[in-house]
N, C-alpha and C. Protein backbone atom coordinates (compact mmCIF):
# COMPACT_ATOMS: atom_id res chain seq x y z
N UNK A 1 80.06 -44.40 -44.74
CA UNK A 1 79.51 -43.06 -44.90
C UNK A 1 80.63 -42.05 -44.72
N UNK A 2 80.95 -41.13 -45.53
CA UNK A 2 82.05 -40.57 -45.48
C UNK A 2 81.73 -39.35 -44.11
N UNK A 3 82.90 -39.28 -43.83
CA UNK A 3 82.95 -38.23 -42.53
C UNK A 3 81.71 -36.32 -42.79
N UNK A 4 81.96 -36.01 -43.68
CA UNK A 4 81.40 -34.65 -43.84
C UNK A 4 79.93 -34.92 -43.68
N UNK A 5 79.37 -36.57 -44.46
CA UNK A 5 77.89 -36.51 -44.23
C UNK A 5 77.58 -36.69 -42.69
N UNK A 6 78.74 -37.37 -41.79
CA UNK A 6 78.47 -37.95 -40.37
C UNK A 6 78.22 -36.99 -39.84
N UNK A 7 78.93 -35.67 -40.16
CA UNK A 7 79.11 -34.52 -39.21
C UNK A 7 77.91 -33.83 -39.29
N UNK A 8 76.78 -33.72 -40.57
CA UNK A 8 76.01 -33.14 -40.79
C UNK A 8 75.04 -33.44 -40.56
N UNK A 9 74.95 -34.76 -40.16
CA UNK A 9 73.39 -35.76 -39.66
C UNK A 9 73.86 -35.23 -38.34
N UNK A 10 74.97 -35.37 -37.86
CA UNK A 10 74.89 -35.26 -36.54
C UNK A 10 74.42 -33.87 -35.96
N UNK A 11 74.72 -32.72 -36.76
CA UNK A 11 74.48 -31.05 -36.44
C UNK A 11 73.08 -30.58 -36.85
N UNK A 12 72.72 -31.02 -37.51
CA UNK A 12 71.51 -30.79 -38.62
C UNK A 12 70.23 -31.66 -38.07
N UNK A 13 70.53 -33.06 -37.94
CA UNK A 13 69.30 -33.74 -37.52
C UNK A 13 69.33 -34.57 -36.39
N UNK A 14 70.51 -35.06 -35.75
CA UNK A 14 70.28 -35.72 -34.21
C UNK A 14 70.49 -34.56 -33.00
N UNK A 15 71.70 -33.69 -33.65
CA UNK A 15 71.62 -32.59 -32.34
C UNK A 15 70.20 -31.85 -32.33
N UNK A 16 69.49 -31.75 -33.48
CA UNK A 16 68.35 -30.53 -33.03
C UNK A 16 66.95 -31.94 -32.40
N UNK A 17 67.12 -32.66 -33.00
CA UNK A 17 66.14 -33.73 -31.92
C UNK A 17 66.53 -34.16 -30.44
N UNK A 18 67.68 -33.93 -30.63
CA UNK A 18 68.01 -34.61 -28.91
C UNK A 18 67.22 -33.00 -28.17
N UNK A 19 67.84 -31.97 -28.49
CA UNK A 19 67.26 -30.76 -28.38
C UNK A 19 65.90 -30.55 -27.71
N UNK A 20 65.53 -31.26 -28.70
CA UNK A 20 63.72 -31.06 -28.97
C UNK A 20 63.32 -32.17 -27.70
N UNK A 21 63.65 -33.56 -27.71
CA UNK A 21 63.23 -34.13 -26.84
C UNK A 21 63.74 -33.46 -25.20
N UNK A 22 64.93 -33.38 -25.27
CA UNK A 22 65.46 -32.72 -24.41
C UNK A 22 64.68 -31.99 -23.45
N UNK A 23 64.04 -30.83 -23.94
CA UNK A 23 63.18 -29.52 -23.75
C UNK A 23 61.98 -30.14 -23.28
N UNK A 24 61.45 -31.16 -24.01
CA UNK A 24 60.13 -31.42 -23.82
C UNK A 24 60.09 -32.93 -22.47
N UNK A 25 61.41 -33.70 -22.51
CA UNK A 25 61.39 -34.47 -21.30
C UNK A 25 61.85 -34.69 -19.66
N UNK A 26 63.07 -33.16 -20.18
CA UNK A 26 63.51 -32.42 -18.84
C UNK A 26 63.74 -31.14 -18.62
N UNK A 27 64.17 -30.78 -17.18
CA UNK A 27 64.16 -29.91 -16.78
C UNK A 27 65.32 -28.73 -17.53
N UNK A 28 64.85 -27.79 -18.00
CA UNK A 28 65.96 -27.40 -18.80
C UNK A 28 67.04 -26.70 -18.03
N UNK A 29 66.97 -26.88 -16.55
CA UNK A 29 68.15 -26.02 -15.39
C UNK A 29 69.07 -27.16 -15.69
N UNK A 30 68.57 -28.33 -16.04
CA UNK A 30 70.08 -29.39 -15.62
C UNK A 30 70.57 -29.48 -17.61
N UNK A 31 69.95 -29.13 -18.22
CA UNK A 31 70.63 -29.05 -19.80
C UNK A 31 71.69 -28.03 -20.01
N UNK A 32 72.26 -28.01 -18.96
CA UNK A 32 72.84 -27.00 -19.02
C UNK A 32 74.49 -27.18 -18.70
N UNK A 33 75.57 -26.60 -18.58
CA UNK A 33 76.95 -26.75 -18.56
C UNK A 33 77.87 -27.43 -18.99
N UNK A 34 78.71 -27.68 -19.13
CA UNK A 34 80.18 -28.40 -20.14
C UNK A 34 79.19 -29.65 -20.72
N UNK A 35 78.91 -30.54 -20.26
CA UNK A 35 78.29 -31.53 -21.37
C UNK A 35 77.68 -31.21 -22.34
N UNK A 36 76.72 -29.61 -22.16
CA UNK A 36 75.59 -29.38 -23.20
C UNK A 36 76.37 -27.83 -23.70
N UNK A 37 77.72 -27.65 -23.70
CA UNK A 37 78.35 -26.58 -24.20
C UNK A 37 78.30 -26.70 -25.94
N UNK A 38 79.17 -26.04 -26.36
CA UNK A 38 79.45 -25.81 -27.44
C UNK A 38 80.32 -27.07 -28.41
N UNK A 39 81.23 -26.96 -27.39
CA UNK A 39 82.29 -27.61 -28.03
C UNK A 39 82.10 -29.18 -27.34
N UNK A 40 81.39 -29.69 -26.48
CA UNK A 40 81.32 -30.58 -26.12
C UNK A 40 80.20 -30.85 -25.68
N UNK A 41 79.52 -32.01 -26.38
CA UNK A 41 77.87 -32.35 -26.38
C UNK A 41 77.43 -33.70 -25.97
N UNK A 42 78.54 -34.40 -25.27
CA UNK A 42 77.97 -35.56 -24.85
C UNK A 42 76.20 -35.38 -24.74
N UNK A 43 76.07 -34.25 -23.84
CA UNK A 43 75.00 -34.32 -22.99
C UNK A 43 73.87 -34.51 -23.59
N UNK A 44 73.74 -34.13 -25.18
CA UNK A 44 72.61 -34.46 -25.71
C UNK A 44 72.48 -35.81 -26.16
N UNK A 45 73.87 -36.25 -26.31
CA UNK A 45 74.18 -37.96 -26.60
C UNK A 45 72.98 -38.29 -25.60
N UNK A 46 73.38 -38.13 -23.76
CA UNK A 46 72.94 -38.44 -22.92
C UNK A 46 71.31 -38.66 -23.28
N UNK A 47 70.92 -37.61 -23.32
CA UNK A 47 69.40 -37.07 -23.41
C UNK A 47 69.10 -38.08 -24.72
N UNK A 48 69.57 -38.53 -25.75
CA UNK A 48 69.12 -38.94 -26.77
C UNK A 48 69.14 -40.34 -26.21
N UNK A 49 69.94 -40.95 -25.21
CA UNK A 49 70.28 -42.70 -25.14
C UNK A 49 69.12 -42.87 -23.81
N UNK A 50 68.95 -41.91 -23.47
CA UNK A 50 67.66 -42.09 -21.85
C UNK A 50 66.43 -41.94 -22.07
N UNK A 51 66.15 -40.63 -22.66
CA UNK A 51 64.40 -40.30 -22.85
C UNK A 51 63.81 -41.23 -23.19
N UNK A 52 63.44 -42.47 -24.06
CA UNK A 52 62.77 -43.67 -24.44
C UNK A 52 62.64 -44.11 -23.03
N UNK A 53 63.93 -44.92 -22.23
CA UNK A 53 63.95 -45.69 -21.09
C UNK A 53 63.33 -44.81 -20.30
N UNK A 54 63.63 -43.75 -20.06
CA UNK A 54 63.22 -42.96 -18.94
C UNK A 54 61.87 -42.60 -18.64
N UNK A 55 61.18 -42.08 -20.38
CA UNK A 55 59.97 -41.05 -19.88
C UNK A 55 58.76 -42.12 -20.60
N UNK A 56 59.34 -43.11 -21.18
CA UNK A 56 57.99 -44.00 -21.92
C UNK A 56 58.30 -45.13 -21.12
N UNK A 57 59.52 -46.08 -21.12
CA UNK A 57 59.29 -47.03 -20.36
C UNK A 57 59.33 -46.81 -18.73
N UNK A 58 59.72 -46.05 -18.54
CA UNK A 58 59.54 -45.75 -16.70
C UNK A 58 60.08 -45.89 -15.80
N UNK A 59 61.85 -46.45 -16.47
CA UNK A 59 63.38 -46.49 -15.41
C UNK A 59 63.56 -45.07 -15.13
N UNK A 60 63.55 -44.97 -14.30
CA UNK A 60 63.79 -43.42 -13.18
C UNK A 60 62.81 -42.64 -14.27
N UNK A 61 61.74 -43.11 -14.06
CA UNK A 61 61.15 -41.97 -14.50
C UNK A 61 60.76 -40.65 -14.47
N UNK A 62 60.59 -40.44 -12.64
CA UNK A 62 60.52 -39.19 -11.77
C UNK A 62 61.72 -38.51 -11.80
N UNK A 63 62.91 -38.76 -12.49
CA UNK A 63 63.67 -37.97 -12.53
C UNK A 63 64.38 -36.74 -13.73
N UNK A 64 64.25 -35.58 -13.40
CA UNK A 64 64.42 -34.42 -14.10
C UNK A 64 65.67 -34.16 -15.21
N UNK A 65 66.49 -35.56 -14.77
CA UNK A 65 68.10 -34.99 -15.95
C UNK A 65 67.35 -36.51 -16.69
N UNK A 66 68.80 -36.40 -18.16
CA UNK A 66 69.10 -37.65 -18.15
C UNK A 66 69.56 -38.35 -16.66
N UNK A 67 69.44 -39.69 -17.21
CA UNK A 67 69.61 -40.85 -16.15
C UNK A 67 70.14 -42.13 -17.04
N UNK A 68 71.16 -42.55 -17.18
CA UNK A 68 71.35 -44.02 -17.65
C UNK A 68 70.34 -45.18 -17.00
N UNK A 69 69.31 -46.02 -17.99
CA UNK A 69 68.52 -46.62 -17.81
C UNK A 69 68.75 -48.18 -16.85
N UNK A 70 70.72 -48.14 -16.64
CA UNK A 70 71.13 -49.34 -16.06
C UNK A 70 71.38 -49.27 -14.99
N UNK A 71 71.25 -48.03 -14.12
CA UNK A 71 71.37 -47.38 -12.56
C UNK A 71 70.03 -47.26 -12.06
N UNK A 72 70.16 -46.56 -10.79
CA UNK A 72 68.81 -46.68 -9.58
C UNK A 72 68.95 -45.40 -9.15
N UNK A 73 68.52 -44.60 -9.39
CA UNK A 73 68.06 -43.41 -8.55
C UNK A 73 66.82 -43.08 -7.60
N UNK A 74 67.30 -43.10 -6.39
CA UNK A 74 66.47 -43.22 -5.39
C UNK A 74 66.43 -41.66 -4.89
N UNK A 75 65.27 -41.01 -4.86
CA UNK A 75 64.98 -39.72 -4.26
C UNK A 75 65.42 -38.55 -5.52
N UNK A 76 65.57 -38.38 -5.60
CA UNK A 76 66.74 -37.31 -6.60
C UNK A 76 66.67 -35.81 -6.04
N UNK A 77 65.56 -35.96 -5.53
CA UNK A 77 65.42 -34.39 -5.03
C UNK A 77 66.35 -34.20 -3.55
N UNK A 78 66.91 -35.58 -3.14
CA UNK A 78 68.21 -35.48 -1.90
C UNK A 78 69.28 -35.26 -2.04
N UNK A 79 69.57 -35.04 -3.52
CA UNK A 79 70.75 -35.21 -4.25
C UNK A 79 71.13 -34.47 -4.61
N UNK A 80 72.33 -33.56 -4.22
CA UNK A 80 72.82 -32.53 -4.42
C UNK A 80 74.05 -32.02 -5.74
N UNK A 81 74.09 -32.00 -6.97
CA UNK A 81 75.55 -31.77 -7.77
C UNK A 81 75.11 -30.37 -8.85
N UNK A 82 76.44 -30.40 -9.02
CA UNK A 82 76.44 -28.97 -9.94
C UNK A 82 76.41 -30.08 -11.29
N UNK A 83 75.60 -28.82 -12.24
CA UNK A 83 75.08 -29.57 -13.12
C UNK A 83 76.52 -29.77 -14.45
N UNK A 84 77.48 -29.30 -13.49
CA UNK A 84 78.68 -29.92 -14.46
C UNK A 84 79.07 -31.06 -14.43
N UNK A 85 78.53 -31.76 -13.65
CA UNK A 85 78.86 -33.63 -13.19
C UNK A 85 77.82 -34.08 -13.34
N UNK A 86 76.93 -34.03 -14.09
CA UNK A 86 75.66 -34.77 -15.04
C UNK A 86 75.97 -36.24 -15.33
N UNK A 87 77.14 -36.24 -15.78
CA UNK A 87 78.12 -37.29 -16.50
C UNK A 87 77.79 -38.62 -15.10
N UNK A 88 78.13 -38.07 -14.01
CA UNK A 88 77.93 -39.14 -12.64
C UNK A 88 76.26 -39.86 -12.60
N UNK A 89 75.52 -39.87 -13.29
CA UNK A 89 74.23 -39.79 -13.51
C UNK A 89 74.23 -40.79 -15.11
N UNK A 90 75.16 -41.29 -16.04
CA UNK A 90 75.55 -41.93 -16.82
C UNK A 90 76.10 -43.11 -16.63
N UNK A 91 76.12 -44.05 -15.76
CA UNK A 91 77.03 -45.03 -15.23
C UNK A 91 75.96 -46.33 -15.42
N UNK A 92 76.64 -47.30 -15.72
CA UNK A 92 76.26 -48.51 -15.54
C UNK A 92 76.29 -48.88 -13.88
N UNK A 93 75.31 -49.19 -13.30
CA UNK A 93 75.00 -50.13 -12.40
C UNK A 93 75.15 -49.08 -11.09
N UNK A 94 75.36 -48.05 -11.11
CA UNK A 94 75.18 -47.06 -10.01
C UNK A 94 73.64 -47.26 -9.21
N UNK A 95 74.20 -46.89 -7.73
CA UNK A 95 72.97 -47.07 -7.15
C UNK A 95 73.07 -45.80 -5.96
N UNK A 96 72.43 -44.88 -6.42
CA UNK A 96 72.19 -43.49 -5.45
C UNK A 96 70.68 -43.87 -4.67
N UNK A 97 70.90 -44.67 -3.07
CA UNK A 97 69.81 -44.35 -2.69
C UNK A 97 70.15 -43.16 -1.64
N UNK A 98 68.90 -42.19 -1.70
CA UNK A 98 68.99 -40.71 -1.26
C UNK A 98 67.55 -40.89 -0.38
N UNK A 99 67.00 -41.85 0.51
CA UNK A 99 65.84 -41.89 0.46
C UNK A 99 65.26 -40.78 1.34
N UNK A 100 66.02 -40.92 2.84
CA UNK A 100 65.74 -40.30 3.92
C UNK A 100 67.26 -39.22 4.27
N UNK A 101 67.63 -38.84 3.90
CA UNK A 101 68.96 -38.21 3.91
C UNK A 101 69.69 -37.76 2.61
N UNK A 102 70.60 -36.90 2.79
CA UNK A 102 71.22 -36.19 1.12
C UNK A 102 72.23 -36.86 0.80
N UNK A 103 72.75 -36.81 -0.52
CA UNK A 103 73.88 -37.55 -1.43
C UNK A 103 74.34 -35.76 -1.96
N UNK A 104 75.72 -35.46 -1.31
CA UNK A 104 75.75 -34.06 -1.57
C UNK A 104 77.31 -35.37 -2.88
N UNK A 105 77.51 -34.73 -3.92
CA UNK A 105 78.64 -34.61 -4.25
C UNK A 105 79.25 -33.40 -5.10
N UNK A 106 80.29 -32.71 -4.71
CA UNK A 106 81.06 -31.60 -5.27
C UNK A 106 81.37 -31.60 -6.23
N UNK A 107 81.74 -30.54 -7.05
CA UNK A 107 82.41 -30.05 -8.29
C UNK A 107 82.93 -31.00 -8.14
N UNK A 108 83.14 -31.07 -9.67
CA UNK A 108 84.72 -31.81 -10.60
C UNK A 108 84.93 -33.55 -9.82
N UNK A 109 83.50 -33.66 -9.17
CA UNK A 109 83.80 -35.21 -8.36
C UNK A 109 83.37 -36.38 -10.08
N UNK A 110 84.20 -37.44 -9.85
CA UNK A 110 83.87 -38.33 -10.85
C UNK A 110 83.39 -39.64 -9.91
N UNK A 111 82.58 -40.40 -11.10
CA UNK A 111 81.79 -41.29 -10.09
C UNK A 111 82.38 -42.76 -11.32
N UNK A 112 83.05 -44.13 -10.77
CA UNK A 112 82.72 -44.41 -11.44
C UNK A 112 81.43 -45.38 -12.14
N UNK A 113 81.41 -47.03 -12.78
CA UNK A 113 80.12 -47.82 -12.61
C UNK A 113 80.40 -48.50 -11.37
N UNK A 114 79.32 -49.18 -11.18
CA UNK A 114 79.02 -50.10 -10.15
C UNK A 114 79.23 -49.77 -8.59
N UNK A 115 78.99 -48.14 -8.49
CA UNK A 115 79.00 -47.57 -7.01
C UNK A 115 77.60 -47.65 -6.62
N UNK A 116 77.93 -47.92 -5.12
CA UNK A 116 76.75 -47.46 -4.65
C UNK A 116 76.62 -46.49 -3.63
N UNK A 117 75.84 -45.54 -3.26
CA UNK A 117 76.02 -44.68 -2.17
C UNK A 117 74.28 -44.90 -1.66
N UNK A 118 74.57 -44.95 -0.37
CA UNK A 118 73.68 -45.14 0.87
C UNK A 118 73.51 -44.51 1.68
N UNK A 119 72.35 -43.97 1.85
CA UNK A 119 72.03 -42.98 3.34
C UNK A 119 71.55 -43.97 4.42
N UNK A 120 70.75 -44.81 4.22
CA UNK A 120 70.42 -45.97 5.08
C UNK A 120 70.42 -47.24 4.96
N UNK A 121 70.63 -48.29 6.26
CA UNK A 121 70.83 -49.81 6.07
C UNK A 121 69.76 -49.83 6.65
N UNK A 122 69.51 -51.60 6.13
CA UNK A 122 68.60 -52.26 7.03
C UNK A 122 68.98 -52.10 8.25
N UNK A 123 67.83 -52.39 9.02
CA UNK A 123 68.15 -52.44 10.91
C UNK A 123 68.57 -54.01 10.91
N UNK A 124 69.60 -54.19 11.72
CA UNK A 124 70.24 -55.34 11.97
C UNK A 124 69.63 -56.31 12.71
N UNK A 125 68.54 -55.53 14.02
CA UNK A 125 67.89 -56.47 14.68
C UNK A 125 66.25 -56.51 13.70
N UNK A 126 65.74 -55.73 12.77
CA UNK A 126 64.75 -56.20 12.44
C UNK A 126 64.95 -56.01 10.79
N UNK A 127 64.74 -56.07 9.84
CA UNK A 127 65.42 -56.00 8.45
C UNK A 127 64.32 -55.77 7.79
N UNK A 128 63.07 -55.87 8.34
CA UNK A 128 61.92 -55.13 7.19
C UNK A 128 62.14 -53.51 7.65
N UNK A 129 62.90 -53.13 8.76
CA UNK A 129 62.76 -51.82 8.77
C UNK A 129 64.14 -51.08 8.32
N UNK A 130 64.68 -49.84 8.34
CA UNK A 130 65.63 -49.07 8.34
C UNK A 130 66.35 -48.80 9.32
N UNK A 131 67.71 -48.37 9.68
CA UNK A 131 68.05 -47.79 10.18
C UNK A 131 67.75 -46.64 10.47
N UNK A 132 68.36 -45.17 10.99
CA UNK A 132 68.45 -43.80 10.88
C UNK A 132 69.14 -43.65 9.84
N UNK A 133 68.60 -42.88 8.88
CA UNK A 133 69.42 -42.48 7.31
C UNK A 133 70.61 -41.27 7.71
N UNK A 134 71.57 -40.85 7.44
CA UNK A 134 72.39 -40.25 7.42
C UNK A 134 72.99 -39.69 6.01
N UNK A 135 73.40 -38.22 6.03
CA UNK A 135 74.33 -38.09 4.92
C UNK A 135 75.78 -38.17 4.11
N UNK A 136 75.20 -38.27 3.31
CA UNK A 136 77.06 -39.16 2.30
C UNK A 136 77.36 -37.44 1.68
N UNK A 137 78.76 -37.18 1.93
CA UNK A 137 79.15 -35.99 1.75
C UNK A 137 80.41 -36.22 0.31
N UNK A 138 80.61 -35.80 -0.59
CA UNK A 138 81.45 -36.13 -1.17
C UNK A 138 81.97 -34.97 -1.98
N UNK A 139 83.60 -34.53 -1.44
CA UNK A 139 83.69 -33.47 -1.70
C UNK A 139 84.19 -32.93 -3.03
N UNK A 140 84.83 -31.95 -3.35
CA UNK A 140 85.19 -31.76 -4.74
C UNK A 140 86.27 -32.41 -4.88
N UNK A 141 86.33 -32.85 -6.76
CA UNK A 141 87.72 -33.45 -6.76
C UNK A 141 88.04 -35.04 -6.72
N UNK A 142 86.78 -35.91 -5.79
CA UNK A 142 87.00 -36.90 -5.70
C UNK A 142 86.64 -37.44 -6.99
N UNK A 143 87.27 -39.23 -6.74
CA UNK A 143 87.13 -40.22 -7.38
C UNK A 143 86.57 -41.19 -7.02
N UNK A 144 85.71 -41.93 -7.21
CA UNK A 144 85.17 -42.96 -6.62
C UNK A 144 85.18 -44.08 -7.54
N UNK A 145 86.10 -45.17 -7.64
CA UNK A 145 86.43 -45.95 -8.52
C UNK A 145 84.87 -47.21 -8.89
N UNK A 146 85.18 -48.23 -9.57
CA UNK A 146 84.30 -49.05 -9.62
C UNK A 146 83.94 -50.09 -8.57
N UNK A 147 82.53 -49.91 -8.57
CA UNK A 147 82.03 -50.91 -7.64
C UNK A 147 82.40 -50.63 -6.42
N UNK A 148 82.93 -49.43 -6.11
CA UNK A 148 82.82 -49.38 -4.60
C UNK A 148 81.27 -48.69 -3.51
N UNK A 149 81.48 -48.58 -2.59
CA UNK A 149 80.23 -48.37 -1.81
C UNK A 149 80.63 -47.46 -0.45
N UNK A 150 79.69 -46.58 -0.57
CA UNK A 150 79.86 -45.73 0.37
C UNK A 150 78.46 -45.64 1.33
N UNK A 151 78.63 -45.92 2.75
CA UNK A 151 77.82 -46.14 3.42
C UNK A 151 77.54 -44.69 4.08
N UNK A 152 76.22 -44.85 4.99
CA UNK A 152 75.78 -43.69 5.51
C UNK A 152 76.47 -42.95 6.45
N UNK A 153 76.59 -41.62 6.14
CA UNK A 153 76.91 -40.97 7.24
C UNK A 153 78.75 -40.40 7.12
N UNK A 154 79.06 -40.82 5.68
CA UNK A 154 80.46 -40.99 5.78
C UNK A 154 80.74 -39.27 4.55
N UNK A 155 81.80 -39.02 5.41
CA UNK A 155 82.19 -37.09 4.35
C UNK A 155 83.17 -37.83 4.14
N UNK A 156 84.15 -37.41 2.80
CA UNK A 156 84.98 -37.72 2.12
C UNK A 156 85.10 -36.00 1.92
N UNK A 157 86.71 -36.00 2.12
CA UNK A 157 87.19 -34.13 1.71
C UNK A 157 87.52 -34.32 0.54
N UNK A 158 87.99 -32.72 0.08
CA UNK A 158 88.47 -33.22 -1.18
C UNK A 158 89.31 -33.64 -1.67
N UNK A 159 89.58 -34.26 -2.84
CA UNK A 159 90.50 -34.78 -3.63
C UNK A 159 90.74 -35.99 -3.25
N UNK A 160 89.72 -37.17 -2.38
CA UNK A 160 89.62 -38.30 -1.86
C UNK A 160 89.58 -39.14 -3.08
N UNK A 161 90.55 -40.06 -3.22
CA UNK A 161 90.42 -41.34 -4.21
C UNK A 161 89.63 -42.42 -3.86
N UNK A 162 88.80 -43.19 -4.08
CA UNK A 162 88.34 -44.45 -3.26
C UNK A 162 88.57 -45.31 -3.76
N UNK A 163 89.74 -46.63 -3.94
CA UNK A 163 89.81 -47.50 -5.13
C UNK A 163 88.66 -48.22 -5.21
N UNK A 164 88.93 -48.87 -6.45
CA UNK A 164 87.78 -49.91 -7.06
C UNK A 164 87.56 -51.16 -5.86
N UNK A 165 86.30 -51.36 -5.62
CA UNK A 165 85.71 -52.08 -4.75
C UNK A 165 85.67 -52.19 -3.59
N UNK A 166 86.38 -50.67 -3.05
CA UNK A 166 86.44 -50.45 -1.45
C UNK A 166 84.98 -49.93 -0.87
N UNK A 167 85.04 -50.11 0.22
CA UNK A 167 83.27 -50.08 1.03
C UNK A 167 84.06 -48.93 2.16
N UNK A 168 83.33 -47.98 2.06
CA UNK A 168 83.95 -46.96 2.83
C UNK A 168 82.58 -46.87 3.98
N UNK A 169 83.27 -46.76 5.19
CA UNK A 169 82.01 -47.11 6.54
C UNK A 169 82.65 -45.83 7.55
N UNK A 170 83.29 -45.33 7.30
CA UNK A 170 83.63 -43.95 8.12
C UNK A 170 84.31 -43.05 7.24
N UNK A 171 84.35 -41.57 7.72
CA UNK A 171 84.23 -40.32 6.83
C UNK A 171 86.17 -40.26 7.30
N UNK A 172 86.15 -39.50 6.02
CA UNK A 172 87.99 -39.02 5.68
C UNK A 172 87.70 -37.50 5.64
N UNK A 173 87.58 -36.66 6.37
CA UNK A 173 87.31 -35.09 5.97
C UNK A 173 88.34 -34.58 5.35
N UNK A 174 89.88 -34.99 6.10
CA UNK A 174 90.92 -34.05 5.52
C UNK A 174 91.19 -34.13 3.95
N UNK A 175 90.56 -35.17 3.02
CA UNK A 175 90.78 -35.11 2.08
C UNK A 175 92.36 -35.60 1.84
N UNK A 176 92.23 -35.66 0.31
CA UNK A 176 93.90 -35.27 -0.13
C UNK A 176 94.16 -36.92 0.17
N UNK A 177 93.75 -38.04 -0.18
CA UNK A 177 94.16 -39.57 -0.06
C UNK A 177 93.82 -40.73 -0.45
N UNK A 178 93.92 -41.39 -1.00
CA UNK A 178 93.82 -43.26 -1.38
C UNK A 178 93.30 -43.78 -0.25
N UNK A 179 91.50 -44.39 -0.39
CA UNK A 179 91.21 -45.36 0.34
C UNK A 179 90.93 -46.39 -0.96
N UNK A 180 91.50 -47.58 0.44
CA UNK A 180 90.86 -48.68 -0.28
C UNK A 180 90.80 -49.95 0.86
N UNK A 181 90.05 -51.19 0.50
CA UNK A 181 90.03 -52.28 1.19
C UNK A 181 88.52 -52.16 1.64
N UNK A 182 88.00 -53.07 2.48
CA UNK A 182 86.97 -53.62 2.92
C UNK A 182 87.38 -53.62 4.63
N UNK A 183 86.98 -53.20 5.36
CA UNK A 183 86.21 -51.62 4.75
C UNK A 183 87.69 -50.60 4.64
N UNK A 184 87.35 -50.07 4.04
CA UNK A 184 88.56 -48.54 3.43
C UNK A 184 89.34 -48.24 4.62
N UNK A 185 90.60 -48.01 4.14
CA UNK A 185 91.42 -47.77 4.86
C UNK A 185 92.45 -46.79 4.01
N UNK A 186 93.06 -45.77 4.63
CA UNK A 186 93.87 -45.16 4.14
C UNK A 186 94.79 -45.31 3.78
N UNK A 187 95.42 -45.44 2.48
CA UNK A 187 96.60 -46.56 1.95
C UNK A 187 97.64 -45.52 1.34
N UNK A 188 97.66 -44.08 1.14
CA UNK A 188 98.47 -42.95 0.75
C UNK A 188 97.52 -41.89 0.72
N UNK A 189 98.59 -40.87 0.79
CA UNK A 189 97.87 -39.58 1.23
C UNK A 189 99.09 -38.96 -0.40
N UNK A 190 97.65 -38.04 -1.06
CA UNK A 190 98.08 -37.25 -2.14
C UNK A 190 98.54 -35.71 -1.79
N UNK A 191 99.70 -35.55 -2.42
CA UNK A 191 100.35 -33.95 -2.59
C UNK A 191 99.02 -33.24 -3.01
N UNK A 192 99.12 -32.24 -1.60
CA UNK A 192 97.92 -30.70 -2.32
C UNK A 192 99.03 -30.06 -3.57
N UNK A 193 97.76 -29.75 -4.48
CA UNK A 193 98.04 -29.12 -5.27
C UNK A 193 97.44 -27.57 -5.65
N UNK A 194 96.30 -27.64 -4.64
CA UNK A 194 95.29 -26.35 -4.48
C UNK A 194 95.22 -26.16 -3.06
């Protein structure tokens, strides 16, 4: 199919349906910023690859944005982001439980797949119940690589890296550094640049 017709299915008849479903399957406060700009439209991509999974078959259904249908969103209303990191809400195998406590994460934070963030564990001496839930703070700037896990109760400052598959079990406030390992450990500290 030559390029000029691609561009025109895409402006003409998938952008004004993603649109349309869009409007009619979410909240239109989160359709909003750099993904659903002008010049850059993932976000209706988003909205066009979720609404089926989401609002007919019933993976995160209670929830108001897109949602990638291969993640777990637990609570959403604990969950704190500017709706310019929508994109963190797109991941394969993410698991935001927010049940009893908040999942704050900051501007410009990137998330990548296979994280999980936790406000509460099982109780160790009895395991049908919970712990005390606590909040996961995550500040602007960060990175949170693949498959890692961030347990309750832990702030990360900004510009915190977390490598891929580190389990972070205590908070880094000062920001500005490379964790990694089981459980995370501070392995370099990054030049401020702000």
């Amino acid at each position: 199919m030559p390029s000029k017709l691609k561009r025109a299915i895409g402006r003409y008849i998938k952008k004004p349906l993603a649109m349309l479903l869009g409007y009619i399957c979410y909240n239109p406060k989160y359709l909003k910023g750099k993904a659903f700009g002008k010049d850059y439209c993932n976000g209706w991509t988003w909205v066009m690859r979720s609404w089926f999974m989401q609002k007919i078959v019933g993976v995160n259904r209670h929830v108001p944005f897109p949602v990638d249908f291969r993640m777990k969103v637990g609570n959403w209303k604990n969950i704190e982001f500017d709706v310019d990191n929508l994109n963190i809400f797109q991941k394969v195998g993410n698991y935001y439980q927010a049940t009893d406590a908040k999942i704050v994460v900051g501007k410009n934070t990137w998330i990548a797949n296979g994280v999980a963030i936790i406000t509460a564990n099982h109780d160790l001496e009895d395991l049908d119940t919970h712990s005390d839930a606590a909040d996961v703070v995550l500040g602007e700037e960060c990175w949170i690589g693949s498959n890692a896990v961030i347990l309750p109760g832990v702030t990360l400052g900004k510009h915190t890296v977390v490598g891929a598959g580190a389990v972070v079990t205590k908070s880094f406030e000062d920001g500005w550094c490379v964790l990694a390992g089981v459980p995370a450990k501070k392995i370099k500290d990054i030049k401020h640049t702000s």
